[in-house]
C-alpha atoms as a PDB file:
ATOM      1  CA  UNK A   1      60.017  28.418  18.984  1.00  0.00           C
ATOM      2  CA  UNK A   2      56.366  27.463  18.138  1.00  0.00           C
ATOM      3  CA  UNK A   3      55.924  27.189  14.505  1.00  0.00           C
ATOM      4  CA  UNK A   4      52.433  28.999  13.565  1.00  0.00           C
ATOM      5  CA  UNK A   5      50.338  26.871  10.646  1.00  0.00           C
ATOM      6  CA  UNK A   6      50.561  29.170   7.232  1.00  0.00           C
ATOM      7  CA  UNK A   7      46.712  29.985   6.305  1.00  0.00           C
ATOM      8  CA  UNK A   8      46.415  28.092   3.416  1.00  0.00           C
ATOM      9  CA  UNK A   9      46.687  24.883   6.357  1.00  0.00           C
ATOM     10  CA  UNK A  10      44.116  26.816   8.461  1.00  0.00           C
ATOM     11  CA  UNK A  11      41.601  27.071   5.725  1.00  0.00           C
ATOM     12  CA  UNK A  12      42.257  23.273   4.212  1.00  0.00           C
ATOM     13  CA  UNK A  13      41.672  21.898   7.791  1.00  0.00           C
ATOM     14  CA  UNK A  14      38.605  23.948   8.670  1.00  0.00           C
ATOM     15  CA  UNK A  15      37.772  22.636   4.772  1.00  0.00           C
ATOM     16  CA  UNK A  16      38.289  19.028   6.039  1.00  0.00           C
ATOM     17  CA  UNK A  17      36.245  19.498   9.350  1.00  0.00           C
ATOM     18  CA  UNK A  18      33.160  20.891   7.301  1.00  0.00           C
ATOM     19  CA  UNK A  19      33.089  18.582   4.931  1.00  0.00           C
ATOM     20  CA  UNK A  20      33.499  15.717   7.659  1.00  0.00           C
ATOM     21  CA  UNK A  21      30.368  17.285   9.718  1.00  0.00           C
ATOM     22  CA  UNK A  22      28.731  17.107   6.087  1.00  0.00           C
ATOM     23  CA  UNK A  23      29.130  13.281   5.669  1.00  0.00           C
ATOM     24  CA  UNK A  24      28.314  12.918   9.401  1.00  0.00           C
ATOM     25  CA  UNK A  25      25.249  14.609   8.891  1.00  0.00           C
ATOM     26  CA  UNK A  26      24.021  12.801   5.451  1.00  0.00           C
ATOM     27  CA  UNK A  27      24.851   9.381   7.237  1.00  0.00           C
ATOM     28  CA  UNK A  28      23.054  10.890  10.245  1.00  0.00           C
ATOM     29  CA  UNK A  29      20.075  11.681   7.971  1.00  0.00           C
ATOM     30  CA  UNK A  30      19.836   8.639   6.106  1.00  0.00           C
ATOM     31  CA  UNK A  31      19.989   6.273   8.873  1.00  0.00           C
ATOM     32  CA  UNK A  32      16.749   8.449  10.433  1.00  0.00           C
ATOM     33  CA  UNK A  33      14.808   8.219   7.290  1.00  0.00           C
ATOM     34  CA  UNK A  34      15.893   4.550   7.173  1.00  0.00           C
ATOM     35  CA  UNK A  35      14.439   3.842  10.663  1.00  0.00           C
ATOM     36  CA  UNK A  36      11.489   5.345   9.836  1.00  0.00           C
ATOM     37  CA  UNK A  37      10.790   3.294   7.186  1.00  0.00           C
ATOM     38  CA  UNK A  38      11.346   0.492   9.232  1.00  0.00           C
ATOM     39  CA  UNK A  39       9.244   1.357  11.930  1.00  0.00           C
ATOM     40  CA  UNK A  40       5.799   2.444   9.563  1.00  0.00           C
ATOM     41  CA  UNK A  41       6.726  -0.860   8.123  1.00  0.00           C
ATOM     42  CA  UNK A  42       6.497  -2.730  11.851  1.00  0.00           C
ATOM     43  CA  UNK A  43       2.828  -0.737  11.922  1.00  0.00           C
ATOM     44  CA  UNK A  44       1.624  -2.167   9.491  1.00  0.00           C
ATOM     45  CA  UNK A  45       0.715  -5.658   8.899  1.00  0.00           C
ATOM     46  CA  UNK A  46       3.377  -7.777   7.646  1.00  0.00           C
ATOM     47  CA  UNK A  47       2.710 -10.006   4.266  1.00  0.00           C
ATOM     48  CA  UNK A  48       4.425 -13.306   3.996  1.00  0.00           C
ATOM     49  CA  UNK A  49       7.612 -13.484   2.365  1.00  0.00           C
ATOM     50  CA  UNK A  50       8.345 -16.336  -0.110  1.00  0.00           C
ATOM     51  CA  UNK A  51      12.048 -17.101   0.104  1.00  0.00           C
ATOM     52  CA  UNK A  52      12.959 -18.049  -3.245  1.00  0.00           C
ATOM     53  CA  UNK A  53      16.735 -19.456  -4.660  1.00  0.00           C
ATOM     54  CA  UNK A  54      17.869 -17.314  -7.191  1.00  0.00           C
ATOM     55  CA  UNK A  55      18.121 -18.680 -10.703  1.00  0.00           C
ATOM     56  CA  UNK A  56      21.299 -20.255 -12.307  1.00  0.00           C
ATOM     57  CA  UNK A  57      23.832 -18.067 -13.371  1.00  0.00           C
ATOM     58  CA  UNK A  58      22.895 -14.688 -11.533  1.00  0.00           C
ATOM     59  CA  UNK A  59      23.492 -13.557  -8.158  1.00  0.00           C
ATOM     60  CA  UNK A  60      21.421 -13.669  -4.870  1.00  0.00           C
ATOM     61  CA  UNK A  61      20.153 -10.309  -3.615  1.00  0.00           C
ATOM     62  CA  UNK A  62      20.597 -10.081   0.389  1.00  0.00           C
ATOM     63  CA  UNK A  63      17.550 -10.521   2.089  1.00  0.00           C
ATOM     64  CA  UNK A  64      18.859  -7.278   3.848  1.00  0.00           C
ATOM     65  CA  UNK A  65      18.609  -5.165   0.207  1.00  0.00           C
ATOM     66  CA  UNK A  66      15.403  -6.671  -0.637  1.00  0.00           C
ATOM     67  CA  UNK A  67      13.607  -5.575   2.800  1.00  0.00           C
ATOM     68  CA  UNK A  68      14.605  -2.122   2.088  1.00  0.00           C
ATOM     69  CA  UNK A  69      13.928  -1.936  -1.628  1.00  0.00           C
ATOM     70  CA  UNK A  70      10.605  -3.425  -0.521  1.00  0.00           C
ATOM     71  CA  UNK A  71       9.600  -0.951   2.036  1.00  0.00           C
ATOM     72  CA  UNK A  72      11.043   2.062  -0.353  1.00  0.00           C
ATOM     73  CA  UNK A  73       8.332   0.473  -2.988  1.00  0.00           C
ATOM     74  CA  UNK A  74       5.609   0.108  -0.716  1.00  0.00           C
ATOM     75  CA  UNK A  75       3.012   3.199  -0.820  1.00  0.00           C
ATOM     76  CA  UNK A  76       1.692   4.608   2.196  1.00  0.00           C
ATOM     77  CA  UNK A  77      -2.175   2.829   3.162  1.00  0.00           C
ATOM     78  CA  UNK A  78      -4.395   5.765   3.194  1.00  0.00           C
ATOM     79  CA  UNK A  79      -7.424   5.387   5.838  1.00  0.00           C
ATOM     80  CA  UNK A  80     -10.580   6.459   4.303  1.00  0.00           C
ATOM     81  CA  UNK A  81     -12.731   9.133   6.142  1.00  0.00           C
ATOM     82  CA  UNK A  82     -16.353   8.289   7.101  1.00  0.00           C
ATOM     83  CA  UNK A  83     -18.472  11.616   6.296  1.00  0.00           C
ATOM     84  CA  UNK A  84     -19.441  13.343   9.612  1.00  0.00           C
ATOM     85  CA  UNK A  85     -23.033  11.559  10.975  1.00  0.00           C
ATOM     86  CA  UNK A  86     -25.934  14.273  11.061  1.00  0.00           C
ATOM     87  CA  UNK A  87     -27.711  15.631  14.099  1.00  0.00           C
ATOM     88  CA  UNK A  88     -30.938  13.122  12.069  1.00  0.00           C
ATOM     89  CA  UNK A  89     -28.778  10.336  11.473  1.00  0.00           C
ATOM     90  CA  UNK A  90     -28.056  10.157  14.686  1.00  0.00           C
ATOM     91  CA  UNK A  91     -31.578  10.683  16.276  1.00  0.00           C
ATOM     92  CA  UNK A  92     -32.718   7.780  13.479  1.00  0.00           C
ATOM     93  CA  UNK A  93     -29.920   5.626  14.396  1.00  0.00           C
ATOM     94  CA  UNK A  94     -30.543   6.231  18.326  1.00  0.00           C
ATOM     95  CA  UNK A  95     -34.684   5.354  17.971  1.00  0.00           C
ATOM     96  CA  UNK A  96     -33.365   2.094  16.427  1.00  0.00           C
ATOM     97  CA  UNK A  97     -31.821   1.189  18.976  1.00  0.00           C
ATOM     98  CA  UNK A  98     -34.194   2.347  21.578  1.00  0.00           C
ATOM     99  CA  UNK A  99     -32.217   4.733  23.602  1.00  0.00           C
ATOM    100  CA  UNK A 100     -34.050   7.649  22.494  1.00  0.00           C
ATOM    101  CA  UNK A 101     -37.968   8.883  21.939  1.00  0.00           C
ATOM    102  CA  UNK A 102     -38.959  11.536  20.459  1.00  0.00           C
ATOM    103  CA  UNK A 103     -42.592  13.188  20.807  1.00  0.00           C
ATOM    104  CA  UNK A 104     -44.965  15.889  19.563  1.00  0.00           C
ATOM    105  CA  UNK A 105     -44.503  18.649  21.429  1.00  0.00           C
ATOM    106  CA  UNK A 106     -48.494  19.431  21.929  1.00  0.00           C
ATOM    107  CA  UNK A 107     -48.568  16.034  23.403  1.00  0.00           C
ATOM    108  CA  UNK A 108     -46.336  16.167  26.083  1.00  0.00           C
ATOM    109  CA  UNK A 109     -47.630  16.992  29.908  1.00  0.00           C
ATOM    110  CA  UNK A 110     -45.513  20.418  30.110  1.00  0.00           C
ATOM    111  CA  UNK A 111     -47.852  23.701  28.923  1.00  0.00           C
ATOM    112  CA  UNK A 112     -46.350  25.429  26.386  1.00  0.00           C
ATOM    113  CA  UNK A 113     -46.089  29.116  27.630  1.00  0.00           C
ATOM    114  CA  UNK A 114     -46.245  30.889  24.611  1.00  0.00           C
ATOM    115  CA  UNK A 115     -49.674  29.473  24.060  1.00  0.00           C
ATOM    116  CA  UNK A 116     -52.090  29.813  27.005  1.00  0.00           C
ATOM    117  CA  UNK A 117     -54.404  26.694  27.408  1.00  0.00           C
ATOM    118  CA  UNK A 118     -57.565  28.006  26.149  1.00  0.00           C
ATOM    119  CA  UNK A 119     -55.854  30.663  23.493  1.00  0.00           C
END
């Protein structure tokens, strides 16, 4: 005969599985956040690192522990926003460098049509 499992076994084991799938997840999790750390670090550009012995009497940190407490400290390098250039900053800025002219209208060859010569 095939023994069935009693329900209380059924509901510790399905118990056991979610909180395995929990852990899995959380581990999951933190390694992601911990690689993208790492990577935004890699972006930007990397200071030197003074190796130093650690002083009588106490223990050495891993160089391991103090790259991550180091990029969990470091704040994120904000870019700052130039203010949009105007339609007349650009025209200015353009005449500068000679690439464009700007005239009088009356003084230009074309006729102007809402003004007959002679009106």
């Amino acid at each position: 005969k095939l023994a069935l499992p009693s329900a209380s076994d059924i509901i510790e084991s399905s118990q056991q599985e979610v909180e395995h799938e929990r852990r899995v997840q959380a581990r999951d999790q933190k390694q992601a956040e911990v690689e993208a750390k790492v990577s935004k670090s890699s972006e930007e550009p990397q200071a030197e690192t003074k190796l130093e012995a650690a002083p009588p009497g106490t223990k050495a940190i891993p160089a391991r522990k103090r790259l991550n407490e180091a990029i969990t400290s470091a704040e994120p390098v904000r870019k700052k926003q130039k203010p949009k250039e105007t339609v007349r900053q650009k025209n200015k800025r353009k005449m500068k460098l000679r690439q464009a002219k700007f005239t009088v209208k009356s003084n230009r060859e074309c006729p102007d049509i809402y003004r007959p010569p002679g009106s």
